[in-house]
PDB file of N, CA and C in Angstrom:
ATOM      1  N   UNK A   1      26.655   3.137  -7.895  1.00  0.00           N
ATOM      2  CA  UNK A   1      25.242   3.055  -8.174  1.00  0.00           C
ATOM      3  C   UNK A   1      24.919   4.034  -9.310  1.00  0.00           C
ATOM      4  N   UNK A   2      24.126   3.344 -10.146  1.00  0.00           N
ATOM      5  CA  UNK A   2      23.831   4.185 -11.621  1.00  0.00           C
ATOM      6  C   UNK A   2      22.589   5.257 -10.978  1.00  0.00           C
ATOM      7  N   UNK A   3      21.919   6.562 -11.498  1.00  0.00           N
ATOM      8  CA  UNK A   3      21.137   7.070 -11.226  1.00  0.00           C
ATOM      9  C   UNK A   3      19.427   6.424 -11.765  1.00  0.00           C
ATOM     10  N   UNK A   4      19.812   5.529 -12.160  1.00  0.00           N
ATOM     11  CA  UNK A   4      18.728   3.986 -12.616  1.00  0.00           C
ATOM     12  C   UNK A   4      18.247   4.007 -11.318  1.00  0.00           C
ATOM     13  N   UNK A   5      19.442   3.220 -11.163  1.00  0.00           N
ATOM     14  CA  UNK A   5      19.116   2.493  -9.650  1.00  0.00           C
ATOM     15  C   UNK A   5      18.943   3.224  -8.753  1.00  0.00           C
ATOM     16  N   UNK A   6      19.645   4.880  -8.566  1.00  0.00           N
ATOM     17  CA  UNK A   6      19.341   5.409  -7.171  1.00  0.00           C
ATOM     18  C   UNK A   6      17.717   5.847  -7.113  1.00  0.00           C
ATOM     19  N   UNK A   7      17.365   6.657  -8.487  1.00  0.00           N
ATOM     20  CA  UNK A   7      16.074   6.698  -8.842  1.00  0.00           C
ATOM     21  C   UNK A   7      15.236   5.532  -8.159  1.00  0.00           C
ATOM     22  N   UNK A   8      15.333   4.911  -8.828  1.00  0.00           N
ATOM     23  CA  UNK A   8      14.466   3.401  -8.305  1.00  0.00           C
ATOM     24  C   UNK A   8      14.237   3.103  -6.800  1.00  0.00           C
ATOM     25  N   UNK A   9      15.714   3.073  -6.089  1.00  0.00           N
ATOM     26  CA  UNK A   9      15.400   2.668  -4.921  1.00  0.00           C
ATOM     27  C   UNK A   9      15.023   3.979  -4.155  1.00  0.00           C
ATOM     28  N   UNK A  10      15.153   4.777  -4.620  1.00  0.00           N
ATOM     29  CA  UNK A  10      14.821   6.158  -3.969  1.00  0.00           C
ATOM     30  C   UNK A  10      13.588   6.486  -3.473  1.00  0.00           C
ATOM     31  N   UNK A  11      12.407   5.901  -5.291  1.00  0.00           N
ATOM     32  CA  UNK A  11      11.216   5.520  -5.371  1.00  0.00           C
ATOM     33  C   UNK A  11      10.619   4.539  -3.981  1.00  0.00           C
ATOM     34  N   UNK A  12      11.074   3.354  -4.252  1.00  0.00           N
ATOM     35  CA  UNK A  12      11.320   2.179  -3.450  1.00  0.00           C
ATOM     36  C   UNK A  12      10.820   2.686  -2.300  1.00  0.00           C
ATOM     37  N   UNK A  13      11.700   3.233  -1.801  1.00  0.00           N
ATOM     38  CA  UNK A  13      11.512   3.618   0.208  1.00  0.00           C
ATOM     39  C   UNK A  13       9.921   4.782   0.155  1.00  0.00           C
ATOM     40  N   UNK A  14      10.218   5.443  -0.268  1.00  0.00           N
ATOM     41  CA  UNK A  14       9.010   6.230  -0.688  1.00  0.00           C
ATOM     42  C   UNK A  14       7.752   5.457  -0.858  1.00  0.00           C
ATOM     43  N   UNK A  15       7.522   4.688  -1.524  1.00  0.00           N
ATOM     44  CA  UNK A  15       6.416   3.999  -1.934  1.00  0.00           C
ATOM     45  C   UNK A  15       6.103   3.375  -0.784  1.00  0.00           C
ATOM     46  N   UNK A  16       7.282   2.401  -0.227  1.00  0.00           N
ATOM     47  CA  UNK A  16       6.821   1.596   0.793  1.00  0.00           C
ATOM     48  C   UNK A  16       6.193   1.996   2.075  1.00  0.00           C
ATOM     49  N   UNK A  17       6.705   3.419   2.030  1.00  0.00           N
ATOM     50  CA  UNK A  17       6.502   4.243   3.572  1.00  0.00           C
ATOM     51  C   UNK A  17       4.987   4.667   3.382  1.00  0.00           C
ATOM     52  N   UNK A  18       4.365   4.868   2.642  1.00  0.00           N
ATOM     53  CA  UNK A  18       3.478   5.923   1.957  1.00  0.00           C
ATOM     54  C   UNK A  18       2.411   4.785   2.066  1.00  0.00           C
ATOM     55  N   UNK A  19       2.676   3.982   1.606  1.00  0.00           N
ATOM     56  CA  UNK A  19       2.048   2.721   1.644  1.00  0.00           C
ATOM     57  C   UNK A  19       1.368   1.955   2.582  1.00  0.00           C
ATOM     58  N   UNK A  20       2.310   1.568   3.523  1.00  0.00           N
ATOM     59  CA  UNK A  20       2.678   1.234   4.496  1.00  0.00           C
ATOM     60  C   UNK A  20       1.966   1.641   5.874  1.00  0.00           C
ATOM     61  N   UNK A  21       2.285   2.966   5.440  1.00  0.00           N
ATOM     62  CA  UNK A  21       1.390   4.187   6.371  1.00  0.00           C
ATOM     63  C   UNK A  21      -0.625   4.376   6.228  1.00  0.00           C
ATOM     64  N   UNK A  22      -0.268   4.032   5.087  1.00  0.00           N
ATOM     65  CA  UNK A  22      -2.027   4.073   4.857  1.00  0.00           C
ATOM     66  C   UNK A  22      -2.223   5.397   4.133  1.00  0.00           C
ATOM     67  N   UNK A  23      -1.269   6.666   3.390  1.00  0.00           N
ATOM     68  CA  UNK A  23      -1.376   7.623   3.355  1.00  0.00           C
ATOM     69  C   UNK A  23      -1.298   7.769   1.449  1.00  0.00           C
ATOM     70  N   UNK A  24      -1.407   6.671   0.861  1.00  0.00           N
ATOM     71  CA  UNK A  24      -1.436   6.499  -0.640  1.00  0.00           C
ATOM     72  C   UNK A  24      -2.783   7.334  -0.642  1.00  0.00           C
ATOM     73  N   UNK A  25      -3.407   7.945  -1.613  1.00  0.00           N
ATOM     74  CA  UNK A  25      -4.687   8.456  -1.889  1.00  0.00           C
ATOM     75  C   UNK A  25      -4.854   8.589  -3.120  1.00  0.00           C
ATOM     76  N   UNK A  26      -6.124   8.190  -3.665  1.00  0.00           N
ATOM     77  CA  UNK A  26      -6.476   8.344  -4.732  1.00  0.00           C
ATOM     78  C   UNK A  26      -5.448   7.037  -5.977  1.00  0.00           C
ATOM     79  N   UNK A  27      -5.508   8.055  -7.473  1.00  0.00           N
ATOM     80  CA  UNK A  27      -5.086   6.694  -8.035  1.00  0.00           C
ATOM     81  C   UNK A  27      -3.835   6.756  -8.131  1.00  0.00           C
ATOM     82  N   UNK A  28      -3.192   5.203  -7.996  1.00  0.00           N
ATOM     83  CA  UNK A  28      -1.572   5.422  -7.835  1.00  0.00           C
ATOM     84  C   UNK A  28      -0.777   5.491  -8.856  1.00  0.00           C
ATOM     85  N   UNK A  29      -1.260   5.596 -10.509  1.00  0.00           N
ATOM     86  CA  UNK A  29      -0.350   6.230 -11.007  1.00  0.00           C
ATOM     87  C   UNK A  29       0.067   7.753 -10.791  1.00  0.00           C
ATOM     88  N   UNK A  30      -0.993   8.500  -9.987  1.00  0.00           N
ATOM     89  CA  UNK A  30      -0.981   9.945 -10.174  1.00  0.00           C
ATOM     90  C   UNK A  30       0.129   9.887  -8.784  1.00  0.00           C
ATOM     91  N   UNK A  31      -0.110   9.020  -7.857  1.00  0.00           N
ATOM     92  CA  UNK A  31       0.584   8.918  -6.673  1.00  0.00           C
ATOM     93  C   UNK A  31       2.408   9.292  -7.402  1.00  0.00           C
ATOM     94  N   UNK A  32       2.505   7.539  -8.019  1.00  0.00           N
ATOM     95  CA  UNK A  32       3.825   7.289  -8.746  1.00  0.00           C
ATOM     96  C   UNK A  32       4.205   8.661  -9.585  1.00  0.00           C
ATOM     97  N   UNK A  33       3.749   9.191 -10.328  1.00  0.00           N
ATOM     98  CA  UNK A  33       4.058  10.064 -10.999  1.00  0.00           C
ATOM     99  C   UNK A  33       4.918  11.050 -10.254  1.00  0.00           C
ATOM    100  N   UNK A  34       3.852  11.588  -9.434  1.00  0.00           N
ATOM    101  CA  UNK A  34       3.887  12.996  -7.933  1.00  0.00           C
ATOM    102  C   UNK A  34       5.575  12.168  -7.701  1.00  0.00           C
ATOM    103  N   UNK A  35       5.425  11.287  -7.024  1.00  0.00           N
ATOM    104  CA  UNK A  35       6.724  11.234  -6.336  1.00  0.00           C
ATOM    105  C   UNK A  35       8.061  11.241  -7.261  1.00  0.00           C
ATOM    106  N   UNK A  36       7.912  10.422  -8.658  1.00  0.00           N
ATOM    107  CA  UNK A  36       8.613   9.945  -9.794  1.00  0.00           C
ATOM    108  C   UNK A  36       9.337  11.375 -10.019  1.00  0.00           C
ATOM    109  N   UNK A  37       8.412  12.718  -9.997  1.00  0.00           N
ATOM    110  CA  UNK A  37       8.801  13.770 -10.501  1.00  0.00           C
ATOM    111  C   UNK A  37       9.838  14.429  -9.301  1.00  0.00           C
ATOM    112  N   UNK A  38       9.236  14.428  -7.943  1.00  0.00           N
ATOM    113  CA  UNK A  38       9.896  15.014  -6.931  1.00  0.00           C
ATOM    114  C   UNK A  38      11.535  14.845  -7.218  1.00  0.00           C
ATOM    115  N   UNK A  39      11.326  13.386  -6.897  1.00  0.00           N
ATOM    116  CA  UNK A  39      12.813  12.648  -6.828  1.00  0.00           C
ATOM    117  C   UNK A  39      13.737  13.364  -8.151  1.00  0.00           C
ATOM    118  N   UNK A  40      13.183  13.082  -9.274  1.00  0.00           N
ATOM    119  CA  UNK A  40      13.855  13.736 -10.618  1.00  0.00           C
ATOM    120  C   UNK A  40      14.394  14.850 -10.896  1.00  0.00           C
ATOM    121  N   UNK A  41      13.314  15.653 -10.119  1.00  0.00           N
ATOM    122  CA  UNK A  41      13.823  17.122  -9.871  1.00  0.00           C
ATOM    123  C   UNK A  41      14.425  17.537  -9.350  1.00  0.00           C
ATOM    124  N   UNK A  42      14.935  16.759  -8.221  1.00  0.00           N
ATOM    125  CA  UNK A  42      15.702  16.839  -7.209  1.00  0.00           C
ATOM    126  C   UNK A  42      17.563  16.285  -7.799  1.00  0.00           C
ATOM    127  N   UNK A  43      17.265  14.936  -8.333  1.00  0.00           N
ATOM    128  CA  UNK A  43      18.646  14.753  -9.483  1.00  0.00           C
ATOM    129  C   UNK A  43      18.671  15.409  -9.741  1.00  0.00           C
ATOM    130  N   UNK A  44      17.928  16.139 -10.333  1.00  0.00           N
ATOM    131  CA  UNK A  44      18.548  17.207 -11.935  1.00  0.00           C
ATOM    132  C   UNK A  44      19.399  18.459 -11.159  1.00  0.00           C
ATOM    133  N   UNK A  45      19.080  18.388 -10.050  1.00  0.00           N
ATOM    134  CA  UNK A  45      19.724  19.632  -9.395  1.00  0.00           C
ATOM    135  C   UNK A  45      21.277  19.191  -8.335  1.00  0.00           C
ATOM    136  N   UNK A  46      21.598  17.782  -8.808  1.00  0.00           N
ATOM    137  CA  UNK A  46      22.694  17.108  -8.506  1.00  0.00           C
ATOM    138  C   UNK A  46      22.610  16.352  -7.006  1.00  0.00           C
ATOM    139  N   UNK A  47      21.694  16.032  -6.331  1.00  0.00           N
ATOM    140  CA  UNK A  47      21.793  15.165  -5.212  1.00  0.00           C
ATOM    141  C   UNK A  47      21.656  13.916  -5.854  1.00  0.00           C
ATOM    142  N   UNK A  48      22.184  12.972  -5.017  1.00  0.00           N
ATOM    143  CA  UNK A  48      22.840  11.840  -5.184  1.00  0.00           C
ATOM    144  C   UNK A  48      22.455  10.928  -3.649  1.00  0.00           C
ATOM    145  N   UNK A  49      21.957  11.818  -2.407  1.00  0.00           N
ATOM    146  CA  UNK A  49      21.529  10.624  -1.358  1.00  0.00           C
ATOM    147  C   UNK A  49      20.045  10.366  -1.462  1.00  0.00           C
ATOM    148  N   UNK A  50      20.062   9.001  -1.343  1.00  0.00           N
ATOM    149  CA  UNK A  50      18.905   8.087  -1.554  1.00  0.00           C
ATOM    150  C   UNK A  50      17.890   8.350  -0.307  1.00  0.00           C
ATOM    151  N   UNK A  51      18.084   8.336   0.783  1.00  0.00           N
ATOM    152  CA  UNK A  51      17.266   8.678   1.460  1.00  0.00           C
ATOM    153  C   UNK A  51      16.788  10.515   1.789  1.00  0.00           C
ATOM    154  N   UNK A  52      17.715  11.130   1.489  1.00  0.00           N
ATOM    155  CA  UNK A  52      16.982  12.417   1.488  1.00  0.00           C
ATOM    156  C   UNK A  52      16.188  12.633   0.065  1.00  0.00           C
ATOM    157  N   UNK A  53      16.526  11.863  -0.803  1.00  0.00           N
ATOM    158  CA  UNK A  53      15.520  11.991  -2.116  1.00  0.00           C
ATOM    159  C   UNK A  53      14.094  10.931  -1.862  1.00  0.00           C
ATOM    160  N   UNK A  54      14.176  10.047  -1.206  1.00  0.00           N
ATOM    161  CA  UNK A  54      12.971   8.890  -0.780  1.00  0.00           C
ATOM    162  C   UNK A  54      12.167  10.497   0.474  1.00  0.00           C
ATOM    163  N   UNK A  55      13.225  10.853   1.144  1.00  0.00           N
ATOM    164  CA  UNK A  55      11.930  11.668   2.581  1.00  0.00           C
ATOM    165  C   UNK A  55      11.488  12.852   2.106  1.00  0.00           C
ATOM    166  N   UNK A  56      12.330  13.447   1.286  1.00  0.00           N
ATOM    167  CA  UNK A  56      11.901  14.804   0.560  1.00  0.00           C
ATOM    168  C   UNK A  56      10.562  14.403  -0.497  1.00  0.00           C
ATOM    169  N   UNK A  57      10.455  13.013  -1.066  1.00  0.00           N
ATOM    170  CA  UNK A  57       9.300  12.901  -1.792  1.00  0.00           C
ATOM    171  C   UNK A  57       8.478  12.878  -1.135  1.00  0.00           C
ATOM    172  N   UNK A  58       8.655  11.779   0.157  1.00  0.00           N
ATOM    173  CA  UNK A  58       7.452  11.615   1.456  1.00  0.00           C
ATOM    174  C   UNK A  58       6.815  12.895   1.935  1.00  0.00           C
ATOM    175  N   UNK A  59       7.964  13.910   2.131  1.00  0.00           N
ATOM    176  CA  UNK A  59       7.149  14.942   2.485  1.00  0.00           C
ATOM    177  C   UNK A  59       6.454  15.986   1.653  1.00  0.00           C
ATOM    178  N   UNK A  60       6.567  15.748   0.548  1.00  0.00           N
ATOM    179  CA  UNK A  60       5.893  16.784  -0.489  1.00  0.00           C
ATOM    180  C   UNK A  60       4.768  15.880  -1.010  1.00  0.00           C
ATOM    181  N   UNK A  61       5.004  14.574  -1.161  1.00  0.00           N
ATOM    182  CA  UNK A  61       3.205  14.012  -0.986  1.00  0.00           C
ATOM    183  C   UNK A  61       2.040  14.358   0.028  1.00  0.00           C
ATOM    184  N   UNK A  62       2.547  14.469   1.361  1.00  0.00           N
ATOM    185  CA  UNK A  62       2.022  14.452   2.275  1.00  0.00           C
ATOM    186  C   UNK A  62       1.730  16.057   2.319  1.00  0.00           C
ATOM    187  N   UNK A  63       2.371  17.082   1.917  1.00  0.00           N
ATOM    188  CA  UNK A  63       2.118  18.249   2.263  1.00  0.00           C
ATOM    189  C   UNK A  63       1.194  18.320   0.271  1.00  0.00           C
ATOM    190  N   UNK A  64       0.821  17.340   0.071  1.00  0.00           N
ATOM    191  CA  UNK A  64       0.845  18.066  -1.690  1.00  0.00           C
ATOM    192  C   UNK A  64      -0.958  18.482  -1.422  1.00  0.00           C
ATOM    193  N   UNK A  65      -1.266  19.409  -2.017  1.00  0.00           N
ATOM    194  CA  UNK A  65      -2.699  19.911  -2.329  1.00  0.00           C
ATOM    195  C   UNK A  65      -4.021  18.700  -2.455  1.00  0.00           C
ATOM    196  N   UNK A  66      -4.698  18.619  -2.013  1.00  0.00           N
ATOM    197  CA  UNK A  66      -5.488  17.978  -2.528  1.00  0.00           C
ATOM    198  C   UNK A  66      -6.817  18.191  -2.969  1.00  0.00           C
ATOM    199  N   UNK A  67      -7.262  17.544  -3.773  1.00  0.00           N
ATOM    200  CA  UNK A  67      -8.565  17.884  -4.694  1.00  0.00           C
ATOM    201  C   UNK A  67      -9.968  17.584  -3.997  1.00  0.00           C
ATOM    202  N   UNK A  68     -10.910  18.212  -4.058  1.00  0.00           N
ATOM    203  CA  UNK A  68     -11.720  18.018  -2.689  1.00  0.00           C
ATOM    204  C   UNK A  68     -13.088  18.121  -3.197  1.00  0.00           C
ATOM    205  N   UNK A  69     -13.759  17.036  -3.540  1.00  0.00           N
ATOM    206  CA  UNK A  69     -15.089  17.316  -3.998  1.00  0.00           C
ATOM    207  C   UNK A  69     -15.908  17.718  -3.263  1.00  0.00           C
ATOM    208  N   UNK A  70     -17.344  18.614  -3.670  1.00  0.00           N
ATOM    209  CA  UNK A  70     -18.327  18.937  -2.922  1.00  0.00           C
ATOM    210  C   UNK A  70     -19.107  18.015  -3.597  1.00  0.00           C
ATOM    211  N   UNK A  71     -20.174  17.770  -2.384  1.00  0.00           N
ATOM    212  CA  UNK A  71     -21.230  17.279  -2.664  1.00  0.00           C
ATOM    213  C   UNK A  71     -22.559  18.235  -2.928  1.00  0.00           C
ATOM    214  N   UNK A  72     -22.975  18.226  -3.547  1.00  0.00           N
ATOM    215  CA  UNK A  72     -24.019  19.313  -3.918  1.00  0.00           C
ATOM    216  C   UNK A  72     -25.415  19.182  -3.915  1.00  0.00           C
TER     217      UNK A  72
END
């Protein structure tokens, strides 16, 4: 498997779970991005399994900051 493809399907499971779950928020390129980067960063530092790069994104979406308007 090329890192194309592990990327991708890595994405893949991630998206679907996130999705799936009801836990997407806000707009989903910023979603795609957030996770796009996790996963990447995570290659660059030499992992190679697809599902600990898909749950490690899941969980840093889910734990990621969020932006919180007041109403005033």
């Amino acid at each position: 498997m090329t890192d194309t493809e592990l990327r991708a399907q890595s994405f893949e499971i991630a998206w679907k779970y996130l999705d799936q779950s009801g836990l997407l928020a806000g707009e989903h390129r910023d979603a795609a991005r957030f996770i796009l980067n996790r996963i990447d960063r995570m290659m660059l530092r030499g992992e190679k399994r697809r599902l600990l790069l898909s749950n490690a994104a899941i969980d840093a979406y889910r734990l990621r900051p969020t932006l919180v308007t007041l109403d005033a």
